[in-house]
N, C-alpha and C. Protein backbone atom coordinates (compact mmCIF):
# COMPACT_ATOMS: atom_id res chain seq x y z
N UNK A 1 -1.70 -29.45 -28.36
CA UNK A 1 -0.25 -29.48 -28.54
C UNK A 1 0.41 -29.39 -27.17
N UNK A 2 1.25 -30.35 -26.69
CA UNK A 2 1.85 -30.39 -25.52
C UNK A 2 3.55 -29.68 -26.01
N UNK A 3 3.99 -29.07 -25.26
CA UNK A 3 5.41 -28.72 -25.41
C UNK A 3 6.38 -28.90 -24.10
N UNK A 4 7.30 -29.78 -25.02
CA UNK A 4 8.07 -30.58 -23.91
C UNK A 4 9.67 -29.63 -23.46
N UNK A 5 9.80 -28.87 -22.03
CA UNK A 5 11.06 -28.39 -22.38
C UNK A 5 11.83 -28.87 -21.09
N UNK A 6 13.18 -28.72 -21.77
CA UNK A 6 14.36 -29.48 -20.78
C UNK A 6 15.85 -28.26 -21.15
N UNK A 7 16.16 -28.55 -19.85
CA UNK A 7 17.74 -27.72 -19.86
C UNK A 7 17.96 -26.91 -19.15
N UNK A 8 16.93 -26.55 -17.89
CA UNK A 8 16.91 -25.89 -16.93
C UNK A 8 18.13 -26.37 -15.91
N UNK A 9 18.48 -25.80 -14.99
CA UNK A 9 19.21 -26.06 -13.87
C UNK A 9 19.93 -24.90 -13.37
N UNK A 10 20.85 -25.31 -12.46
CA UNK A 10 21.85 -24.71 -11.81
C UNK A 10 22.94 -23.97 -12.13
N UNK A 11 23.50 -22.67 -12.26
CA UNK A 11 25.01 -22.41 -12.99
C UNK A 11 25.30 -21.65 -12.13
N UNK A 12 26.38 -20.94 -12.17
CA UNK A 12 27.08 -19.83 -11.50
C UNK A 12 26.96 -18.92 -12.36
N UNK A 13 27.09 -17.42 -12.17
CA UNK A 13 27.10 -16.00 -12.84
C UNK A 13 27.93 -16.32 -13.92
N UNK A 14 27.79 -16.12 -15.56
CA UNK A 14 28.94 -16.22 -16.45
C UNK A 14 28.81 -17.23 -17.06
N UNK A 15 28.23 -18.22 -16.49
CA UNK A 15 28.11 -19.57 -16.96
C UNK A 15 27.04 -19.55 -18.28
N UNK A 16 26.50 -20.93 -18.59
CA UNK A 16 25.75 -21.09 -19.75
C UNK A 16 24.93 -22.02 -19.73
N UNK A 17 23.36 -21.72 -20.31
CA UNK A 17 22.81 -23.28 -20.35
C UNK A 17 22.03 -22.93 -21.13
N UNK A 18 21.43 -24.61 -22.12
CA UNK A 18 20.79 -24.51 -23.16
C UNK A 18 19.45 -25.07 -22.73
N UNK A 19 18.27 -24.41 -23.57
CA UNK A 19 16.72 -25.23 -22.91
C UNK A 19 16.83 -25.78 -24.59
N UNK A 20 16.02 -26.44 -24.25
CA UNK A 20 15.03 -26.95 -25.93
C UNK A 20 13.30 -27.28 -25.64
N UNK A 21 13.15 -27.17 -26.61
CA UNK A 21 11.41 -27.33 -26.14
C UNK A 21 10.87 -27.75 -27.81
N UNK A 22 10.26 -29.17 -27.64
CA UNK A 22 9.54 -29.72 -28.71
C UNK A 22 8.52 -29.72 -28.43
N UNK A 23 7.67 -29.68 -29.43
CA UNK A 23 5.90 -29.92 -29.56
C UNK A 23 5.78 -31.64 -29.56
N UNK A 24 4.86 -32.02 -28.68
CA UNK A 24 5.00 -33.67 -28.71
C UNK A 24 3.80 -34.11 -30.31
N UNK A 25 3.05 -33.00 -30.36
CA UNK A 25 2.38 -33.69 -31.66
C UNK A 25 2.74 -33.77 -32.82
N UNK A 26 2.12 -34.51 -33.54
CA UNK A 26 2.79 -34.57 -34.98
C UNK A 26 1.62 -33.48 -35.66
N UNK A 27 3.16 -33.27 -36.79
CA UNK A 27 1.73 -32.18 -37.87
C UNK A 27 1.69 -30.95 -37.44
N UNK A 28 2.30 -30.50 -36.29
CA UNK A 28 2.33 -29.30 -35.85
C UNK A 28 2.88 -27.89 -36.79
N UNK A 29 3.59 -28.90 -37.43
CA UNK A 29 4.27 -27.65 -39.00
C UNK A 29 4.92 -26.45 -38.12
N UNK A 30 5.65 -25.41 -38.84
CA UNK A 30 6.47 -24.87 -38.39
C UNK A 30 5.73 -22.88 -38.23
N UNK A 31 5.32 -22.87 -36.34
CA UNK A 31 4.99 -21.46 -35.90
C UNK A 31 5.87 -21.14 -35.59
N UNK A 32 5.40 -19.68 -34.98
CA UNK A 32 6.40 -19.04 -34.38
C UNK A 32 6.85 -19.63 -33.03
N UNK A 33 7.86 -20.12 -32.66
CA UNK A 33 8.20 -20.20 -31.11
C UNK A 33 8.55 -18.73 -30.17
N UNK A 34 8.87 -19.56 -28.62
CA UNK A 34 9.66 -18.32 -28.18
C UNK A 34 9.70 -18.86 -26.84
N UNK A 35 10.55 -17.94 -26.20
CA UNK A 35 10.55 -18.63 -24.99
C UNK A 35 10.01 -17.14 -23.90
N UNK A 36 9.92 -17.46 -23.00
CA UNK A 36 9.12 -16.57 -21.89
C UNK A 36 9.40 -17.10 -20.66
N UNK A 37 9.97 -15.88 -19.66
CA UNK A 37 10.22 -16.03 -18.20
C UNK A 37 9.87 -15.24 -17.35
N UNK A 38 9.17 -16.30 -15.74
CA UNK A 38 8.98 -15.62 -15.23
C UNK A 38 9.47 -15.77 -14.13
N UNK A 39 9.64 -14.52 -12.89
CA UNK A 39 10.71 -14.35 -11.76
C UNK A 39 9.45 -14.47 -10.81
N UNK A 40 9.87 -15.04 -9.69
CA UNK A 40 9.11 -15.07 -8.19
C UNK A 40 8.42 -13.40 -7.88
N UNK A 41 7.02 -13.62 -7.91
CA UNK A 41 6.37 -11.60 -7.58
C UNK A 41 6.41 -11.18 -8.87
N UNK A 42 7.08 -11.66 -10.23
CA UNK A 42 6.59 -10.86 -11.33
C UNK A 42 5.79 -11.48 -12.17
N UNK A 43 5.59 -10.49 -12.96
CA UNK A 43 4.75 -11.09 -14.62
C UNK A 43 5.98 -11.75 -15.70
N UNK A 44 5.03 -12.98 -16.52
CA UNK A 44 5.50 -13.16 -17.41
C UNK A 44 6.34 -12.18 -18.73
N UNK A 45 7.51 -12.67 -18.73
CA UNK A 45 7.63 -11.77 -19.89
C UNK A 45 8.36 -12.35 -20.91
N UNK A 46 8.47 -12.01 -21.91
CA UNK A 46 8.68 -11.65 -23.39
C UNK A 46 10.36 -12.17 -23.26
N UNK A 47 11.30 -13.44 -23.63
CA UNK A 47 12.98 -13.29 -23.64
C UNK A 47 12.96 -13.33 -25.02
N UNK A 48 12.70 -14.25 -25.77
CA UNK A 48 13.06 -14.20 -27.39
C UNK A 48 12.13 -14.83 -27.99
N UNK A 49 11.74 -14.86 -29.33
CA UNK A 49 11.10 -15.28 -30.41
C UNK A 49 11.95 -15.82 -31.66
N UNK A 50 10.93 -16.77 -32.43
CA UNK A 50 11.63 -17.28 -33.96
C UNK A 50 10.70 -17.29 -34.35
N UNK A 51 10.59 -16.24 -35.53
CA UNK A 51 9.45 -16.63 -36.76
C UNK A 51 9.46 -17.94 -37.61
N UNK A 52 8.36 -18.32 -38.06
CA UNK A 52 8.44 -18.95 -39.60
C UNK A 52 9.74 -19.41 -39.90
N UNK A 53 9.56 -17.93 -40.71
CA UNK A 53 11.28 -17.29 -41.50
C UNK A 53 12.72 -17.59 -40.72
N UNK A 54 12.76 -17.81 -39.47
CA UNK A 54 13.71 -17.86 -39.17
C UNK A 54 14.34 -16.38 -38.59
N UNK A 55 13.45 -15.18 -38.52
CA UNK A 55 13.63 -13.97 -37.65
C UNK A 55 13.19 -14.34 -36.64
N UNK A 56 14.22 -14.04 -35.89
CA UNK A 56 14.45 -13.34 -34.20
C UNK A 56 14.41 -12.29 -33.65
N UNK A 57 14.08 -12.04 -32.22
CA UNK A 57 13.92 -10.91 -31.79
C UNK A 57 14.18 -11.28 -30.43
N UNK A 58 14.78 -10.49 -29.52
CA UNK A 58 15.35 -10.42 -28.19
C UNK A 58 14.50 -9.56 -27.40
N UNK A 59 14.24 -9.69 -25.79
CA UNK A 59 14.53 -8.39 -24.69
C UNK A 59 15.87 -7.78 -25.12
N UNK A 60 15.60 -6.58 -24.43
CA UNK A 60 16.83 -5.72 -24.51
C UNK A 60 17.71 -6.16 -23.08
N UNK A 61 17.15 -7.00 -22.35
CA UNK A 61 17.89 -7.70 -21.41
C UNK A 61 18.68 -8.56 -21.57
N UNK A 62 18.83 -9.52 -22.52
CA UNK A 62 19.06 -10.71 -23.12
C UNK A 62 19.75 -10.92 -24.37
N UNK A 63 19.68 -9.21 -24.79
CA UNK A 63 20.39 -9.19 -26.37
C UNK A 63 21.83 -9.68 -26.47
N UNK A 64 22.79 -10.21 -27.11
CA UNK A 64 24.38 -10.68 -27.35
C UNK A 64 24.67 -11.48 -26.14
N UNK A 65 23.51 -12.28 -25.38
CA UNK A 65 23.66 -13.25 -24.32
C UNK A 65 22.91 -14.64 -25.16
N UNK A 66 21.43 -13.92 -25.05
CA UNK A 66 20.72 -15.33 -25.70
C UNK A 66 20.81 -15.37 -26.77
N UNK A 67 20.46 -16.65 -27.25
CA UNK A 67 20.36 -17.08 -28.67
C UNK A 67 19.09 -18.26 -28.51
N UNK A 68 18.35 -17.99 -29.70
CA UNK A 68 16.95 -18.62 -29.96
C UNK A 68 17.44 -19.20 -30.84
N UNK A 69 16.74 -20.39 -31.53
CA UNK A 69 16.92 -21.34 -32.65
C UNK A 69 16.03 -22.16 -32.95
N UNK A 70 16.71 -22.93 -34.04
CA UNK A 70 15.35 -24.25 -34.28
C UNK A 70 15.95 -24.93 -35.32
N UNK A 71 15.83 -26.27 -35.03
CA UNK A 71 16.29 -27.67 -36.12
C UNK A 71 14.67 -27.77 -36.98
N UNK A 72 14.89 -27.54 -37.67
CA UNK A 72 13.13 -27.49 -38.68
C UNK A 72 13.05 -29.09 -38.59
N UNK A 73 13.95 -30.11 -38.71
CA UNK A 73 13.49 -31.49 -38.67
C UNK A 73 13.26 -32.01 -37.46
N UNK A 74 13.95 -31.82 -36.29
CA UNK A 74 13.39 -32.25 -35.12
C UNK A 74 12.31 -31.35 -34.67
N UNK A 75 12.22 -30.38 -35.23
CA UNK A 75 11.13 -29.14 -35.04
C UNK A 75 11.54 -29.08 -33.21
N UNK A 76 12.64 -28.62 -32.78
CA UNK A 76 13.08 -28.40 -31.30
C UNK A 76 13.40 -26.57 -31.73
N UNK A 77 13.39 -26.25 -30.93
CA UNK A 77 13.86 -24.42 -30.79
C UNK A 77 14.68 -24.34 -29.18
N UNK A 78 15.55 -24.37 -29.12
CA UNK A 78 16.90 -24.28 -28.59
C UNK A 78 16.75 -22.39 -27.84
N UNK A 79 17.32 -22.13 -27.00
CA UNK A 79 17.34 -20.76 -26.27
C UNK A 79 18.68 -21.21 -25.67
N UNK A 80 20.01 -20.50 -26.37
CA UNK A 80 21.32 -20.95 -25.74
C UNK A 80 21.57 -19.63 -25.06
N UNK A 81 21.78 -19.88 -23.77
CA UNK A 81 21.69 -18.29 -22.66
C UNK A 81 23.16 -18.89 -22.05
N UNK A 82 24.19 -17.77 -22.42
CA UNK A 82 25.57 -17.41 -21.97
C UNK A 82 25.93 -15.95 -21.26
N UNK A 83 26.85 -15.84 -20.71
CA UNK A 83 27.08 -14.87 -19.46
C UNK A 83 25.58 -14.39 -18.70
N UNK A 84 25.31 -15.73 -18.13
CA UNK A 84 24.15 -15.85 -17.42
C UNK A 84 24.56 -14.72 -16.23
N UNK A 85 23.15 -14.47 -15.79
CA UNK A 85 22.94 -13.05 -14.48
C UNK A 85 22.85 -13.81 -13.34
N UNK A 86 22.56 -13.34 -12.38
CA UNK A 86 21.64 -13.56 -11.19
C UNK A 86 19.83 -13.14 -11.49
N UNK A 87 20.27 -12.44 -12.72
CA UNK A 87 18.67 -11.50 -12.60
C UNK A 87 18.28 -12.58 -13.83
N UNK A 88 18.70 -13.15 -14.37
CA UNK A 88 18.08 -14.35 -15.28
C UNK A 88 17.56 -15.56 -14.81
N UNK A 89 17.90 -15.28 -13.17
CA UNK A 89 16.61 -16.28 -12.20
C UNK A 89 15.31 -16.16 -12.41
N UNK A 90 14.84 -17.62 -12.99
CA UNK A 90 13.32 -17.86 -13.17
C UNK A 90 12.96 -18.82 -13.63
N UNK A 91 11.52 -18.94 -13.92
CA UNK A 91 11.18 -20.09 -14.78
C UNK A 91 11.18 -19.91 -15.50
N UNK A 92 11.32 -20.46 -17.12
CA UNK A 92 11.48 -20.69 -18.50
C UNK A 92 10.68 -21.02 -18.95
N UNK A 93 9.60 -20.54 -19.71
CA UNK A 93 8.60 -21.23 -20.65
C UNK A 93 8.96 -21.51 -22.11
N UNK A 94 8.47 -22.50 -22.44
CA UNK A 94 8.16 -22.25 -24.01
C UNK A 94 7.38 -22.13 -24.77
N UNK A 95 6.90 -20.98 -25.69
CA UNK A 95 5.29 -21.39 -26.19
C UNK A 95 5.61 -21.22 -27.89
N UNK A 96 4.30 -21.86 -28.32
CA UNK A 96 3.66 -21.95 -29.47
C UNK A 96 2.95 -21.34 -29.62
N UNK A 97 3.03 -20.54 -30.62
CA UNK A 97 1.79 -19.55 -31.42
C UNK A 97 1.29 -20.10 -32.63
N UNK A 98 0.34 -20.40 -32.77
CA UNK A 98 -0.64 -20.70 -34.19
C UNK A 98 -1.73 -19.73 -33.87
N UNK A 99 -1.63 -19.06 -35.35
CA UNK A 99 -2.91 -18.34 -35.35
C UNK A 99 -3.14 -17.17 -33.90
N UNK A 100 -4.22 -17.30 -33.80
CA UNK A 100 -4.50 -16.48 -32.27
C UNK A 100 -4.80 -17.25 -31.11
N UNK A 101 -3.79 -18.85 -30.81
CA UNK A 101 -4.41 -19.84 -29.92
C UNK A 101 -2.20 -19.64 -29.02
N UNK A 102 -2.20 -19.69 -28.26
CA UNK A 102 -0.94 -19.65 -27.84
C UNK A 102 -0.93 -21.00 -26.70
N UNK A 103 -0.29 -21.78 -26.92
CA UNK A 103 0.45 -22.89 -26.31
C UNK A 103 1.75 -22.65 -25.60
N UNK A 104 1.55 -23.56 -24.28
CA UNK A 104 2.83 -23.09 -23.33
C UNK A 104 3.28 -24.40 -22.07
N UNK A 105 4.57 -24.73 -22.61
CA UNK A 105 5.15 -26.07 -21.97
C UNK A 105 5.10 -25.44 -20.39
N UNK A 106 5.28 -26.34 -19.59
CA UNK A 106 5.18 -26.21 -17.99
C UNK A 106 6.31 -25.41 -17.26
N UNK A 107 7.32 -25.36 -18.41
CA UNK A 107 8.17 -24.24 -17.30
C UNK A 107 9.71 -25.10 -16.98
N UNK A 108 10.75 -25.00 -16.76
CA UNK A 108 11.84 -25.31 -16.55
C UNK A 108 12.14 -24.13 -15.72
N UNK A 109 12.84 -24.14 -14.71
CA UNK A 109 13.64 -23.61 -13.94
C UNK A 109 15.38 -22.97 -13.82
N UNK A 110 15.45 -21.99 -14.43
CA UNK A 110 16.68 -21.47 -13.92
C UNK A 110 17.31 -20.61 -13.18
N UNK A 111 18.40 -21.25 -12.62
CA UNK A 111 19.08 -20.27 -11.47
C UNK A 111 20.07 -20.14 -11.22
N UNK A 112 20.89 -18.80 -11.64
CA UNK A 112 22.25 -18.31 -11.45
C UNK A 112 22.21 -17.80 -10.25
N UNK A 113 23.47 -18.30 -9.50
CA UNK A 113 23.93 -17.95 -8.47
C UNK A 113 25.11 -16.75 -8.57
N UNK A 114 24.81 -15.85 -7.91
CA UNK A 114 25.91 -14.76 -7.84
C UNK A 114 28.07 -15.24 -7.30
C-alpha cells in the first residue's frame, strides 16, 4: 500500500493548511488512519487518528486546532490544521494501520513562520 500525501507548505503563525493522504491501492477498505509528525532532532510523534467508526483522537498539542477526517468514497483522510504555531514545524506523515502491519506515505513538509 503506497500512501500518497499533499498539502504541505508555507504559512505564517495563525494561518491554515490542509494535507490529504490517499492509499494508491485498490481494495484497501476502510483502517484506521492518522497522521504523524516529525520536527528536525526529534522523534516521531502521535498528531491525530480516525478509527473505522469515524472516532478521533488528538495530541493535547493540537486539540481545537486540528481536525482529522475522511471521505469513505475517495477513501482520502484530510488533517485541517488552523491557528498554526511555529512549533507545528515539521514533516507530516500519513499512515495506515491494518492489523499489526503499519504503512507510512513519505512525509510532506510544514512550516509556520513566526
Amino acid at each position: 500500500v503506497q500512501l500518497q500525501a499533499s498539502g504541505g507548505g508555507w504559512v505564517q503563525a495563525g494561518g491554515s493548511l490542509r494535507l490529504s493522504c490517499t492509499p494508491s491501492a485498490r481494495g484497501v477498505g476502510i483502517n484506521r488512519m492518522g497522521w504523524y509528525r516529525q520536527a528536525p532532532g526529534k522523534q516521531r510523534d502521535l498528531v491525530a487518528i480516525i478509527a473505522p467508526s469515524g472516532d478521533t483522537s488528538y495530541a493535547d498539542s493540537v486539540k481545537g486546532r486540528f481536525t482529522i477526517s475522511r471521505d469513505y468514497v475517495k477513501k482520502t483522510t484530510y488533517l485541517q490544521m488552523n491557528s498554526l504555531k511555529p512549533e507545528d514545524t515539521a514533516v507530516y506523515y500519513c499512515n495506515l494501520k491494518r492489523g499489526m502491519v503499519d504503512y507510512w506515505g513519505k512525509g510532506t513538509q510544514v512550516t509556520v513562520s513566526s
